[in-house]
PDB file of N, CA and C in Angstrom:
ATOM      1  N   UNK A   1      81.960 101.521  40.981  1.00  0.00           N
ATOM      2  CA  UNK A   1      81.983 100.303  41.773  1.00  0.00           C
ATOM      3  C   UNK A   1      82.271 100.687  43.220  1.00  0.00           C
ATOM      4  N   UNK A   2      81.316 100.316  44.363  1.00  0.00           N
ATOM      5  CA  UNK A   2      81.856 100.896  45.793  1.00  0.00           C
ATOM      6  C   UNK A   2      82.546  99.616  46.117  1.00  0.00           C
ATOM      7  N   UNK A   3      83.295 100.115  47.044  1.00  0.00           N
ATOM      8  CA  UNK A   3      84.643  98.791  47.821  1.00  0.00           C
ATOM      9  C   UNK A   3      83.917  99.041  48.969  1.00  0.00           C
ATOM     10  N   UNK A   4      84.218  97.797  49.501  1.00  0.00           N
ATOM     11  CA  UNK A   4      84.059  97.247  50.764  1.00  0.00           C
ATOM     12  C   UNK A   4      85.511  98.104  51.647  1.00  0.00           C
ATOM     13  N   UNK A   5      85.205  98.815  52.671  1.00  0.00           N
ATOM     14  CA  UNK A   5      86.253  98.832  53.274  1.00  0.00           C
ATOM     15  C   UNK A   5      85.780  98.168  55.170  1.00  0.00           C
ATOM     16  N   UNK A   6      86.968  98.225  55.675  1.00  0.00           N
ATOM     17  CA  UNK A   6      86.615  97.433  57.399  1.00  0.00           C
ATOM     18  C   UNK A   6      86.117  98.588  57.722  1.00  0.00           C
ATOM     19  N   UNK A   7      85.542  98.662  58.800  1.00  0.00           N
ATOM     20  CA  UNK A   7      84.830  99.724  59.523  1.00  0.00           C
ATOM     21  C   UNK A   7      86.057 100.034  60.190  1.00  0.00           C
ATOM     22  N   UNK A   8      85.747 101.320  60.796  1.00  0.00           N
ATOM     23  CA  UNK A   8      86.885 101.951  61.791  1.00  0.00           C
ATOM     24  C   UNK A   8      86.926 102.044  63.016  1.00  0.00           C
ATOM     25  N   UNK A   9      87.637 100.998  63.885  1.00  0.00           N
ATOM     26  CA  UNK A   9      86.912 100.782  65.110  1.00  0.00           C
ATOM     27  C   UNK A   9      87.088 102.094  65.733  1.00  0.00           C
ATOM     28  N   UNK A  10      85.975 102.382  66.766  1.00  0.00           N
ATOM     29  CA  UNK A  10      85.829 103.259  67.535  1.00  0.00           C
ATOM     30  C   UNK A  10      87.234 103.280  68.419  1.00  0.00           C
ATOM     31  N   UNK A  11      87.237 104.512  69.040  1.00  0.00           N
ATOM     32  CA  UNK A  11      88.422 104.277  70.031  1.00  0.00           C
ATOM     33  C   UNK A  11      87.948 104.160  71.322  1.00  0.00           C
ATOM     34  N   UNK A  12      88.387 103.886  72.021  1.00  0.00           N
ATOM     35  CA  UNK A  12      87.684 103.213  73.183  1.00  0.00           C
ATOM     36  C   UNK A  12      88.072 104.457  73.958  1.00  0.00           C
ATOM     37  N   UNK A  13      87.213 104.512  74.977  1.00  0.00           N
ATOM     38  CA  UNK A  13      87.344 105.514  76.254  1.00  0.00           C
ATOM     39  C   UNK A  13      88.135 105.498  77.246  1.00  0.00           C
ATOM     40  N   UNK A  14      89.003 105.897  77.663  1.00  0.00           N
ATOM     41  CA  UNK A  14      90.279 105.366  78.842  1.00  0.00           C
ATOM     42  C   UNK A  14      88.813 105.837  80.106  1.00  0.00           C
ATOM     43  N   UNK A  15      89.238 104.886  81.041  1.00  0.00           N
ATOM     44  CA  UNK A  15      88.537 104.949  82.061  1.00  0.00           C
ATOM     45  C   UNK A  15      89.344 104.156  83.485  1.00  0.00           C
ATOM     46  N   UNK A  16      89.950 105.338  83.917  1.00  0.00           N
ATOM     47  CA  UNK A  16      90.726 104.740  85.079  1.00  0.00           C
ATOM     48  C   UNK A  16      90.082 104.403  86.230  1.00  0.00           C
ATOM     49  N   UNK A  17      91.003 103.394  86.603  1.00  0.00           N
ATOM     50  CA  UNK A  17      90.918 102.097  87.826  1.00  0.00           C
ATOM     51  C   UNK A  17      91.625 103.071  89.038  1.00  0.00           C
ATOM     52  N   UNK A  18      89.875 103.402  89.773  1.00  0.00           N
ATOM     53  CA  UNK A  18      90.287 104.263  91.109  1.00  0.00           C
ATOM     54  C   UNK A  18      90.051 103.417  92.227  1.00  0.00           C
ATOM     55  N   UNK A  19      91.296 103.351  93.094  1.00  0.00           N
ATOM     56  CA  UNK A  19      90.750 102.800  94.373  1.00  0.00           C
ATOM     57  C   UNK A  19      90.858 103.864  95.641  1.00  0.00           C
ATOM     58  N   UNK A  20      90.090 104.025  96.428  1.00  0.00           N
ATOM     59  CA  UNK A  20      90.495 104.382  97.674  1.00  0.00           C
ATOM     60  C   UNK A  20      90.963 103.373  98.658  1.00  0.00           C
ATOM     61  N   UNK A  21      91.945 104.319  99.665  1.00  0.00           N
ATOM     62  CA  UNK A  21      92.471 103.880 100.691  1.00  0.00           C
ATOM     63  C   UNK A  21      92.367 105.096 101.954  1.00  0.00           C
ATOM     64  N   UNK A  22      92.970 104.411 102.668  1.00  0.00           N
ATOM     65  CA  UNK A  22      92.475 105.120 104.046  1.00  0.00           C
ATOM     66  C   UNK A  22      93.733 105.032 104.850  1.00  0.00           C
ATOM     67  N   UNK A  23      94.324 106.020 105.518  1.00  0.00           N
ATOM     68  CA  UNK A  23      95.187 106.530 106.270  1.00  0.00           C
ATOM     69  C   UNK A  23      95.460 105.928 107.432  1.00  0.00           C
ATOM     70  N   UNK A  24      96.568 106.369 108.426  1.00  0.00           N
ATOM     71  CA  UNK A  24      96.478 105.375 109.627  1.00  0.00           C
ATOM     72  C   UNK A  24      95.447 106.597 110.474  1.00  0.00           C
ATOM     73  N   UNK A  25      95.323 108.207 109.950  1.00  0.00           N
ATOM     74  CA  UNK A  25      94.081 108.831 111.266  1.00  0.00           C
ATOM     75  C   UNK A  25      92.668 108.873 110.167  1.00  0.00           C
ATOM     76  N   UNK A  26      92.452 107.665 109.481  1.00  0.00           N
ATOM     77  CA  UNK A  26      91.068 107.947 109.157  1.00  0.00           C
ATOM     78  C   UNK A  26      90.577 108.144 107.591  1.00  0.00           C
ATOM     79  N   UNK A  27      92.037 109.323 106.915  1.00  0.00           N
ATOM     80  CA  UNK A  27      91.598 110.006 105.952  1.00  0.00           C
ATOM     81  C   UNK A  27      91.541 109.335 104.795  1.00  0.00           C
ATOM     82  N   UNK A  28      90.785 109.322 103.625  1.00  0.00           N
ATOM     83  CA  UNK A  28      90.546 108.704 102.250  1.00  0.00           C
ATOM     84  C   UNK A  28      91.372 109.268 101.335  1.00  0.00           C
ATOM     85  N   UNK A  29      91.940 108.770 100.699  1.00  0.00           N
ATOM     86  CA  UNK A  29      92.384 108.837  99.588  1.00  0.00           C
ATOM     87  C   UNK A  29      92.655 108.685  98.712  1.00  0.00           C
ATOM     88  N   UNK A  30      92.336 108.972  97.055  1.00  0.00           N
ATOM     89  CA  UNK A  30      91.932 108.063  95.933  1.00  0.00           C
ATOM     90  C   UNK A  30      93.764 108.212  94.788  1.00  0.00           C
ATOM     91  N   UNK A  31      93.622 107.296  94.508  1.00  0.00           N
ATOM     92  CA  UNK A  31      94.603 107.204  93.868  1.00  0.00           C
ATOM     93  C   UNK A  31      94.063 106.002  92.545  1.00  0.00           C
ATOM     94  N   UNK A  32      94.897 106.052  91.225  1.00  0.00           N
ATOM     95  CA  UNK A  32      94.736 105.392  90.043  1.00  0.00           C
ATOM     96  C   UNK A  32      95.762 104.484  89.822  1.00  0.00           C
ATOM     97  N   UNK A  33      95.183 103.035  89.794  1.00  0.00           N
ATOM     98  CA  UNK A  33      96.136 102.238  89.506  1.00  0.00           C
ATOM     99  C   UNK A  33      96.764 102.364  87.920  1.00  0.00           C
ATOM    100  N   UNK A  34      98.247 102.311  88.117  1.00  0.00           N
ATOM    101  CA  UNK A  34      98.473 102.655  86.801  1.00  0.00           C
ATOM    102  C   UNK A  34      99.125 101.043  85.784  1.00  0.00           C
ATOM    103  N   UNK A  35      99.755 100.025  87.276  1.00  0.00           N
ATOM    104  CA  UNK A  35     100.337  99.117  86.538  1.00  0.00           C
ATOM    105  C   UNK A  35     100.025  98.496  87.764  1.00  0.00           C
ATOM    106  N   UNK A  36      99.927  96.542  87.413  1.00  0.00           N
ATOM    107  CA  UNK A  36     100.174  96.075  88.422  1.00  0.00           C
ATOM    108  C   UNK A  36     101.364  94.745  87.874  1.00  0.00           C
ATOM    109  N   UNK A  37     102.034  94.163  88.771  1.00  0.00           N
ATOM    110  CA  UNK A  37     102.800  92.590  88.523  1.00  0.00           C
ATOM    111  C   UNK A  37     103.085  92.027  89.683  1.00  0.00           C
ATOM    112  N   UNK A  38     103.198  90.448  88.970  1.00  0.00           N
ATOM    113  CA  UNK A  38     103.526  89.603  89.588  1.00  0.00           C
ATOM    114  C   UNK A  38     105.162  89.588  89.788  1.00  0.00           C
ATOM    115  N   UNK A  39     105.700  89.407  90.954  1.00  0.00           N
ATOM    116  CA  UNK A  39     107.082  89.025  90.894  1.00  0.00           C
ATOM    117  C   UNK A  39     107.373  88.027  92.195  1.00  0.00           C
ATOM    118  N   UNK A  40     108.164  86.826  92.029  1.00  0.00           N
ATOM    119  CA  UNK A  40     108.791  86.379  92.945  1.00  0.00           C
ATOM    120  C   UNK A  40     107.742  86.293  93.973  1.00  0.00           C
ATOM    121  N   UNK A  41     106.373  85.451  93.493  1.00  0.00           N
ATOM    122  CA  UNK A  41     105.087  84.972  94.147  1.00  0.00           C
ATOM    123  C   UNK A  41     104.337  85.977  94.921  1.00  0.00           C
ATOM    124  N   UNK A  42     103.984  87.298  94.797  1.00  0.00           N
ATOM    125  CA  UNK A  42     103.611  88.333  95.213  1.00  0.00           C
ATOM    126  C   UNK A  42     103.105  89.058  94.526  1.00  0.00           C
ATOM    127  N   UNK A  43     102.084  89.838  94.663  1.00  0.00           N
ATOM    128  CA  UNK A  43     101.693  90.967  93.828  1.00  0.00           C
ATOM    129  C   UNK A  43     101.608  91.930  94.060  1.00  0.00           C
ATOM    130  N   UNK A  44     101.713  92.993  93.354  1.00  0.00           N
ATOM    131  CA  UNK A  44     102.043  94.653  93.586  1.00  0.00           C
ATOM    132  C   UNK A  44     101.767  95.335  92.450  1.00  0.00           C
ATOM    133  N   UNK A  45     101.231  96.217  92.771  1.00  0.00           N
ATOM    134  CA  UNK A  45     100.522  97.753  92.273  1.00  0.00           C
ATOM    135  C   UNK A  45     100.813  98.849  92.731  1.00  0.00           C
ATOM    136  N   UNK A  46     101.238  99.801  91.168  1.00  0.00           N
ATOM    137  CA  UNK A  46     101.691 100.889  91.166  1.00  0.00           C
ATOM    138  C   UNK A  46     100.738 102.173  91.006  1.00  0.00           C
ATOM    139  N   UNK A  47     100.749 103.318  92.059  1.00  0.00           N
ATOM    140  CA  UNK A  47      99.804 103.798  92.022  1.00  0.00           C
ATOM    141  C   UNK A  47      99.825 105.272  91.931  1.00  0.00           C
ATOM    142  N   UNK A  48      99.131 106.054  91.336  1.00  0.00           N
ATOM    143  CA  UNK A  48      99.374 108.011  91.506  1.00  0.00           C
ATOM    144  C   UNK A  48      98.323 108.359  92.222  1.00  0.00           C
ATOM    145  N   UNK A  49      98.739 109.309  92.854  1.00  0.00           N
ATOM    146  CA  UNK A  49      97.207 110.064  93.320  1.00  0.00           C
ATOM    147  C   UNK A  49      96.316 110.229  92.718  1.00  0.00           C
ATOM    148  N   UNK A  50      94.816 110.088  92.345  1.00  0.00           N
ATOM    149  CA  UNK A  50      94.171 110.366  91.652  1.00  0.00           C
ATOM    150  C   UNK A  50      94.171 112.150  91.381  1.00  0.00           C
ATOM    151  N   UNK A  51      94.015 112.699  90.154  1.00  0.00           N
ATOM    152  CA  UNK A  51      93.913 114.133  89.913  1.00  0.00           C
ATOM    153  C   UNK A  51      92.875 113.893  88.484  1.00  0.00           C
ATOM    154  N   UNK A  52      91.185 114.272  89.106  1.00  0.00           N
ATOM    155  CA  UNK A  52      90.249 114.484  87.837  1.00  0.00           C
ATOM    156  C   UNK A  52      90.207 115.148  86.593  1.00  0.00           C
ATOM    157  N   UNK A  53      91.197 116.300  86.938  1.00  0.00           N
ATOM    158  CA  UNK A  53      90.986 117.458  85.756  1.00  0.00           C
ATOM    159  C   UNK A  53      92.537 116.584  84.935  1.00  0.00           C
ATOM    160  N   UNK A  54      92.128 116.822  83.613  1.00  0.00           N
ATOM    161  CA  UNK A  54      93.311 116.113  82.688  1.00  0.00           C
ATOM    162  C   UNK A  54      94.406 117.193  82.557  1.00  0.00           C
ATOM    163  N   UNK A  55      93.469 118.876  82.566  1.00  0.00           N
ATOM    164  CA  UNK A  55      94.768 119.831  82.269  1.00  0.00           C
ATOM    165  C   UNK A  55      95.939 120.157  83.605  1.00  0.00           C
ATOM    166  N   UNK A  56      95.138 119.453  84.773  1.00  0.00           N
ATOM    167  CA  UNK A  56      95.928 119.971  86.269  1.00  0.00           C
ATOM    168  C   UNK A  56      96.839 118.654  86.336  1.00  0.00           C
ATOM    169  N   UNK A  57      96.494 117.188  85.795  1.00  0.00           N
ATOM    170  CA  UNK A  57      97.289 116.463  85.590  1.00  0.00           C
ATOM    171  C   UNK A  57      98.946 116.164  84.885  1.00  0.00           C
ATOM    172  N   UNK A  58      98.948 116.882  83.878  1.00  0.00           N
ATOM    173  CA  UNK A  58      99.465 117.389  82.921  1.00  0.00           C
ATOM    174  C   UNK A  58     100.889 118.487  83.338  1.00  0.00           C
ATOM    175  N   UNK A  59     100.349 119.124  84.686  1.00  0.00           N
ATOM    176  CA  UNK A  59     101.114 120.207  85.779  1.00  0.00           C
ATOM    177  C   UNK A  59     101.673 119.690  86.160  1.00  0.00           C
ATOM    178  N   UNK A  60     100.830 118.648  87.195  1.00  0.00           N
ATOM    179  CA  UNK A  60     101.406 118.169  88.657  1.00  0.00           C
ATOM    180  C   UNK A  60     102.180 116.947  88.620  1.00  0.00           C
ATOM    181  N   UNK A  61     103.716 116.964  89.409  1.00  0.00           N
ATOM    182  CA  UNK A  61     104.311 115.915  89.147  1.00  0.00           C
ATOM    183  C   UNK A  61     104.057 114.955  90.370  1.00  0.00           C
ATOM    184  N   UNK A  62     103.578 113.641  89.942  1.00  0.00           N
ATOM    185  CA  UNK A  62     102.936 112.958  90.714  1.00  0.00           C
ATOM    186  C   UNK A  62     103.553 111.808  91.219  1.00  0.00           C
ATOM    187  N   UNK A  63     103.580 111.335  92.745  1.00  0.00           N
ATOM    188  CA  UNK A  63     104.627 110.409  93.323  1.00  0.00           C
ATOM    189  C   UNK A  63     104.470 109.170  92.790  1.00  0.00           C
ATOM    190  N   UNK A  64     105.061 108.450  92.052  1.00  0.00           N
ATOM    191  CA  UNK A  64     104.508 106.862  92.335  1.00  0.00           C
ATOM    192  C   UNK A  64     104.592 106.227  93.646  1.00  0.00           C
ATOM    193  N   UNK A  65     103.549 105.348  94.156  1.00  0.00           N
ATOM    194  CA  UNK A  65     103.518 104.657  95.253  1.00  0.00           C
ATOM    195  C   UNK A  65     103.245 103.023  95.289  1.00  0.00           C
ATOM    196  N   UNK A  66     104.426 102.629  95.506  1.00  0.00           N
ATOM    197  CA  UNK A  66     104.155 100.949  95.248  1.00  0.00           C
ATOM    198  C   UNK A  66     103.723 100.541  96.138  1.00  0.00           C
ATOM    199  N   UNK A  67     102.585  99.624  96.337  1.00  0.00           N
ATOM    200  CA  UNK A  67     102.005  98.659  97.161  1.00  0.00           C
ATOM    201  C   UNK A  67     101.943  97.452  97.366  1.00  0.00           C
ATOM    202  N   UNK A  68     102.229  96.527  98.333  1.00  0.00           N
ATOM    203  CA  UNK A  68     101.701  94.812  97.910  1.00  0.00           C
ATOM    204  C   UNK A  68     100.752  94.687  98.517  1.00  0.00           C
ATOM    205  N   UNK A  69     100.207  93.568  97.950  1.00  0.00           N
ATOM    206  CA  UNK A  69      98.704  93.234  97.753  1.00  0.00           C
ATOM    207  C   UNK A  69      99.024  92.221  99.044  1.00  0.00           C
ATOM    208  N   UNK A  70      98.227  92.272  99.939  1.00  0.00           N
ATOM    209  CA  UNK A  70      98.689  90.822 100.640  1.00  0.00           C
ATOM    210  C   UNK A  70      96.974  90.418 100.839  1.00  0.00           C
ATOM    211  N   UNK A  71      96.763  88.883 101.541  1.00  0.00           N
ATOM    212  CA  UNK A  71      95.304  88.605 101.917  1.00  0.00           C
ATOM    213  C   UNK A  71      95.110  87.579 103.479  1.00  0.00           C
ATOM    214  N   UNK A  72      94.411  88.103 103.777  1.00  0.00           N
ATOM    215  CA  UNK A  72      93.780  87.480 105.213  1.00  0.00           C
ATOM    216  C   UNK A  72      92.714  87.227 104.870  1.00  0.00           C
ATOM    217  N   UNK A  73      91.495  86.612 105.896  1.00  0.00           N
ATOM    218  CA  UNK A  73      90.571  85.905 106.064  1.00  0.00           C
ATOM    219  C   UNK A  73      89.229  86.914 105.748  1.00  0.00           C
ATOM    220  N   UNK A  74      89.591  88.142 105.939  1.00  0.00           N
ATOM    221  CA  UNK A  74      88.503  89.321 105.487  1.00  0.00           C
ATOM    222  C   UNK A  74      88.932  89.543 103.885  1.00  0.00           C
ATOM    223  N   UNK A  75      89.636  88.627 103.032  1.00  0.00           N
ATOM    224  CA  UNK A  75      90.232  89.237 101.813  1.00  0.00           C
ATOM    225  C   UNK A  75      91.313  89.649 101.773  1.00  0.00           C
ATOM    226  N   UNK A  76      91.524  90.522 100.512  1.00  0.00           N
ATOM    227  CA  UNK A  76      93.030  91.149 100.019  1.00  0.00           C
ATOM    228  C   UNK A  76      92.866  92.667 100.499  1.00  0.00           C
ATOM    229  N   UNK A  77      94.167  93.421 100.919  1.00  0.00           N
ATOM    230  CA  UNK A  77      94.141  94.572 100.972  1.00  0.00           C
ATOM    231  C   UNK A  77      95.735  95.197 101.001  1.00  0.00           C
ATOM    232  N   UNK A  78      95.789  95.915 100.749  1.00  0.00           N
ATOM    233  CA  UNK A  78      97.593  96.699 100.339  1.00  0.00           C
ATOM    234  C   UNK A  78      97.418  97.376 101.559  1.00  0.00           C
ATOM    235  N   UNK A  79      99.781  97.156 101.737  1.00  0.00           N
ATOM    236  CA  UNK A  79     100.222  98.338 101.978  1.00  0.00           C
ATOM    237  C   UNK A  79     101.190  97.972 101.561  1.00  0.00           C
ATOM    238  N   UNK A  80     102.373  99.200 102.055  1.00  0.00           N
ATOM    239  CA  UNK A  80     103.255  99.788 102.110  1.00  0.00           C
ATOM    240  C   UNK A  80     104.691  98.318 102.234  1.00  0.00           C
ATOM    241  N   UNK A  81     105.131  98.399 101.185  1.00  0.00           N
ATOM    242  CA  UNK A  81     106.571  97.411 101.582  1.00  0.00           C
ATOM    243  C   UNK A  81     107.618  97.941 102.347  1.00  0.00           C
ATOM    244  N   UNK A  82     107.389  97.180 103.399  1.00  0.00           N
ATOM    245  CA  UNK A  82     108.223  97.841 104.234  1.00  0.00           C
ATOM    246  C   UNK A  82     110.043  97.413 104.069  1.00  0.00           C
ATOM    247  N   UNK A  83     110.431  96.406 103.417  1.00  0.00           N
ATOM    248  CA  UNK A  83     111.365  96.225 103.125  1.00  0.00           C
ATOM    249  C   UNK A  83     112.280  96.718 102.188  1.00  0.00           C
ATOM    250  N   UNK A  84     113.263  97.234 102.313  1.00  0.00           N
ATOM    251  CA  UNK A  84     113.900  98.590 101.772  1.00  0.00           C
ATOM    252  C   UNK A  84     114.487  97.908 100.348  1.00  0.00           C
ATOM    253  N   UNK A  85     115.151  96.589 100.493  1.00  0.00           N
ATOM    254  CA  UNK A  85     115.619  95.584  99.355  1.00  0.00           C
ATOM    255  C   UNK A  85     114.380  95.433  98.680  1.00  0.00           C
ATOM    256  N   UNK A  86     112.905  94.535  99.048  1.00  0.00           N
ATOM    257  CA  UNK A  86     112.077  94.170  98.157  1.00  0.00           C
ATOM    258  C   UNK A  86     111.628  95.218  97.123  1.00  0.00           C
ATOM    259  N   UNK A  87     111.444  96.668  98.140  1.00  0.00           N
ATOM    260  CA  UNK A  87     110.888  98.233  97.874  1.00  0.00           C
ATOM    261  C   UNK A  87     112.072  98.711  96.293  1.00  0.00           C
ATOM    262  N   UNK A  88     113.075  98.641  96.976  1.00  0.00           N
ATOM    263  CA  UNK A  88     114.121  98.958  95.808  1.00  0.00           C
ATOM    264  C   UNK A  88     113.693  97.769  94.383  1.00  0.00           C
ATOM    265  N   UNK A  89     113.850  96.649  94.626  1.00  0.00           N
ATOM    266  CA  UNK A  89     113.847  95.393  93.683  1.00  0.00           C
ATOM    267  C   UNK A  89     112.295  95.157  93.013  1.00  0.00           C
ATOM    268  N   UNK A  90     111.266  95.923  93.563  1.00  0.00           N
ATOM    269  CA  UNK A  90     109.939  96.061  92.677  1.00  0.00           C
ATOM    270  C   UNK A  90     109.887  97.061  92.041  1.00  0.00           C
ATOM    271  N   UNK A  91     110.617  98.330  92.466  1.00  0.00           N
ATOM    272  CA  UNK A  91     110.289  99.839  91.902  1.00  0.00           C
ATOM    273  C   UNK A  91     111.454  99.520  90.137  1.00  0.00           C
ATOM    274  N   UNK A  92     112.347  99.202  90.624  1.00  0.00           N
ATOM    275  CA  UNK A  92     113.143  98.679  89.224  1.00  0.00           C
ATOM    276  C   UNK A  92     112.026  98.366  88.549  1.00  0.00           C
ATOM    277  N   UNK A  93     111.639  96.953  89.031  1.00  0.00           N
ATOM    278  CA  UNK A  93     110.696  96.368  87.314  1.00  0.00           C
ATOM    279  C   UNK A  93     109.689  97.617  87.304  1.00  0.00           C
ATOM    280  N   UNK A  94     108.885  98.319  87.942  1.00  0.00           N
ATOM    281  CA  UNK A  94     107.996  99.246  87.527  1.00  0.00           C
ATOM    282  C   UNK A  94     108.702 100.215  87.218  1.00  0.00           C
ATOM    283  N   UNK A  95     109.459 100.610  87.398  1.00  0.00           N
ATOM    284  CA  UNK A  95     110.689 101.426  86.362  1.00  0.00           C
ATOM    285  C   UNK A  95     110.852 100.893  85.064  1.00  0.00           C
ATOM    286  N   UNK A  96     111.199  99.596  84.940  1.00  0.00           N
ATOM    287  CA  UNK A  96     111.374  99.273  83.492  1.00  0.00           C
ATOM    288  C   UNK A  96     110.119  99.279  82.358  1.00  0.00           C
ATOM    289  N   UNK A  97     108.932  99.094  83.202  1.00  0.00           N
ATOM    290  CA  UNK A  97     107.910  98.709  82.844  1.00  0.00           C
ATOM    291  C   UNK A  97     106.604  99.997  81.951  1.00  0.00           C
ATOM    292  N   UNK A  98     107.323 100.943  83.182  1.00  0.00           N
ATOM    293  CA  UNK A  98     106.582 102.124  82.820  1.00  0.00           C
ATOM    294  C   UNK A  98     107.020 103.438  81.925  1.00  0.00           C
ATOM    295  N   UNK A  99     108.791 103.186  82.161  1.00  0.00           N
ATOM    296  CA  UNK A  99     109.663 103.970  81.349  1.00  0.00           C
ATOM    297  C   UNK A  99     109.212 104.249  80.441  1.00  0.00           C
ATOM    298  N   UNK A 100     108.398 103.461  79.352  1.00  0.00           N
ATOM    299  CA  UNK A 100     108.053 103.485  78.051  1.00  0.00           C
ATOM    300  C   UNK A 100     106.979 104.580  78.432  1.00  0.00           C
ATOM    301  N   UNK A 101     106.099 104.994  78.876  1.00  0.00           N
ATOM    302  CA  UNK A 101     104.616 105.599  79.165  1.00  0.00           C
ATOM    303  C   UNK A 101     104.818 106.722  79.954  1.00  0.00           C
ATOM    304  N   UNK A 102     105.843 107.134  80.786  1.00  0.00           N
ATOM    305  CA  UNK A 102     105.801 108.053  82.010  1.00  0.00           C
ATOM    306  C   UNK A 102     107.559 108.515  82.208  1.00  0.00           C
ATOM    307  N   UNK A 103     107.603 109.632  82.202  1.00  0.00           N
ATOM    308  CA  UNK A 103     108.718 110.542  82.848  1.00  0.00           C
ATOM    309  C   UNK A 103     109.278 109.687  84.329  1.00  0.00           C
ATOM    310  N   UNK A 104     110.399 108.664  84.518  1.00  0.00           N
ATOM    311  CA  UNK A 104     110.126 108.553  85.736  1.00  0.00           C
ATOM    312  C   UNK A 104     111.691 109.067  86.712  1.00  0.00           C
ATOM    313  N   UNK A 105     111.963 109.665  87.077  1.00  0.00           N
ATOM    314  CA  UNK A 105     113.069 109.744  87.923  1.00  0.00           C
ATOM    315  C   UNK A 105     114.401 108.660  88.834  1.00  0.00           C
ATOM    316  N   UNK A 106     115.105 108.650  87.686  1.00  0.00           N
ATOM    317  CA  UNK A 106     115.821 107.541  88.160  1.00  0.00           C
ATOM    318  C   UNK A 106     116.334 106.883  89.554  1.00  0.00           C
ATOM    319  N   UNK A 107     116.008 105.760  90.299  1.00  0.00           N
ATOM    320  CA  UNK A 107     115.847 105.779  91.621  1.00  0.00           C
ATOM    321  C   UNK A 107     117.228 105.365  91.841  1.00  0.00           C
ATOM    322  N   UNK A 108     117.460 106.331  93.105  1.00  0.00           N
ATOM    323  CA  UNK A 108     118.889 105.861  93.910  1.00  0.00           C
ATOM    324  C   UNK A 108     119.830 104.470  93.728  1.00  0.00           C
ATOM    325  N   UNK A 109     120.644 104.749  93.685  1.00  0.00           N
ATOM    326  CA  UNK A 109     121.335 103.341  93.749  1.00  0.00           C
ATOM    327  C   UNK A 109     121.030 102.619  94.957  1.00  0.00           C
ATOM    328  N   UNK A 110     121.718 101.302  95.248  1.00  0.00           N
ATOM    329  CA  UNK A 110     121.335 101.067  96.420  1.00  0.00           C
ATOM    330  C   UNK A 110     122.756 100.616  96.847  1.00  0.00           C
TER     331      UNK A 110
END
């Protein structure tokens, strides 16, 4: 008698979310979004340098860099929080968030 069994779903392909950005003299640089959230009506994304090869990834210990998303009349575009309280008070939740997934270095008190 053959049984019916479920099929086995395929596993899906990780395919990271690269954005470039651009420097204040010009230069490009790609980095992989790894997490993003909402907090306290704002949004922000956490980001690594992009590194293609999986075995050089694996080496290199890589900075996280938090960004907020802000938008003007040309659209949305990130930078840098410049506020040392907000900077501290987002990197927590992406600390809590990512702890589970990533090695992360416990950040300074404040």
């Amino acid at each position: 008698m053959a049984q019916n069994t479920p099929p086995v779903p395929e596993e899906e392909e990780y395919e990271a979310d690269i954005i470039v950005l651009e420097d204040e003299e010009g230069a490009e640089h790609s980095f992989e979004v790894i997490d993003a959230v909402d907090h306290k009506g704002a949004h922000y994304m956490a980001l690594v340098p992009y590194v293609e090869d999986e075995k050089a990834l694996l080496e290199e210990d890589l900075d996280l860099v938090l960004m907020k998303v802000h938008e003007d009349e040309e659209g949305e575009y990130l930078d840098l929080i410049e506020d040392d309280e907000e900077l501290y008070e987002v990197g927590r939740v992406f600390e809590e968030r990512l702890s589970e997934f990533f090695e992360i270095e416990d950040l300074p008190e404040q």
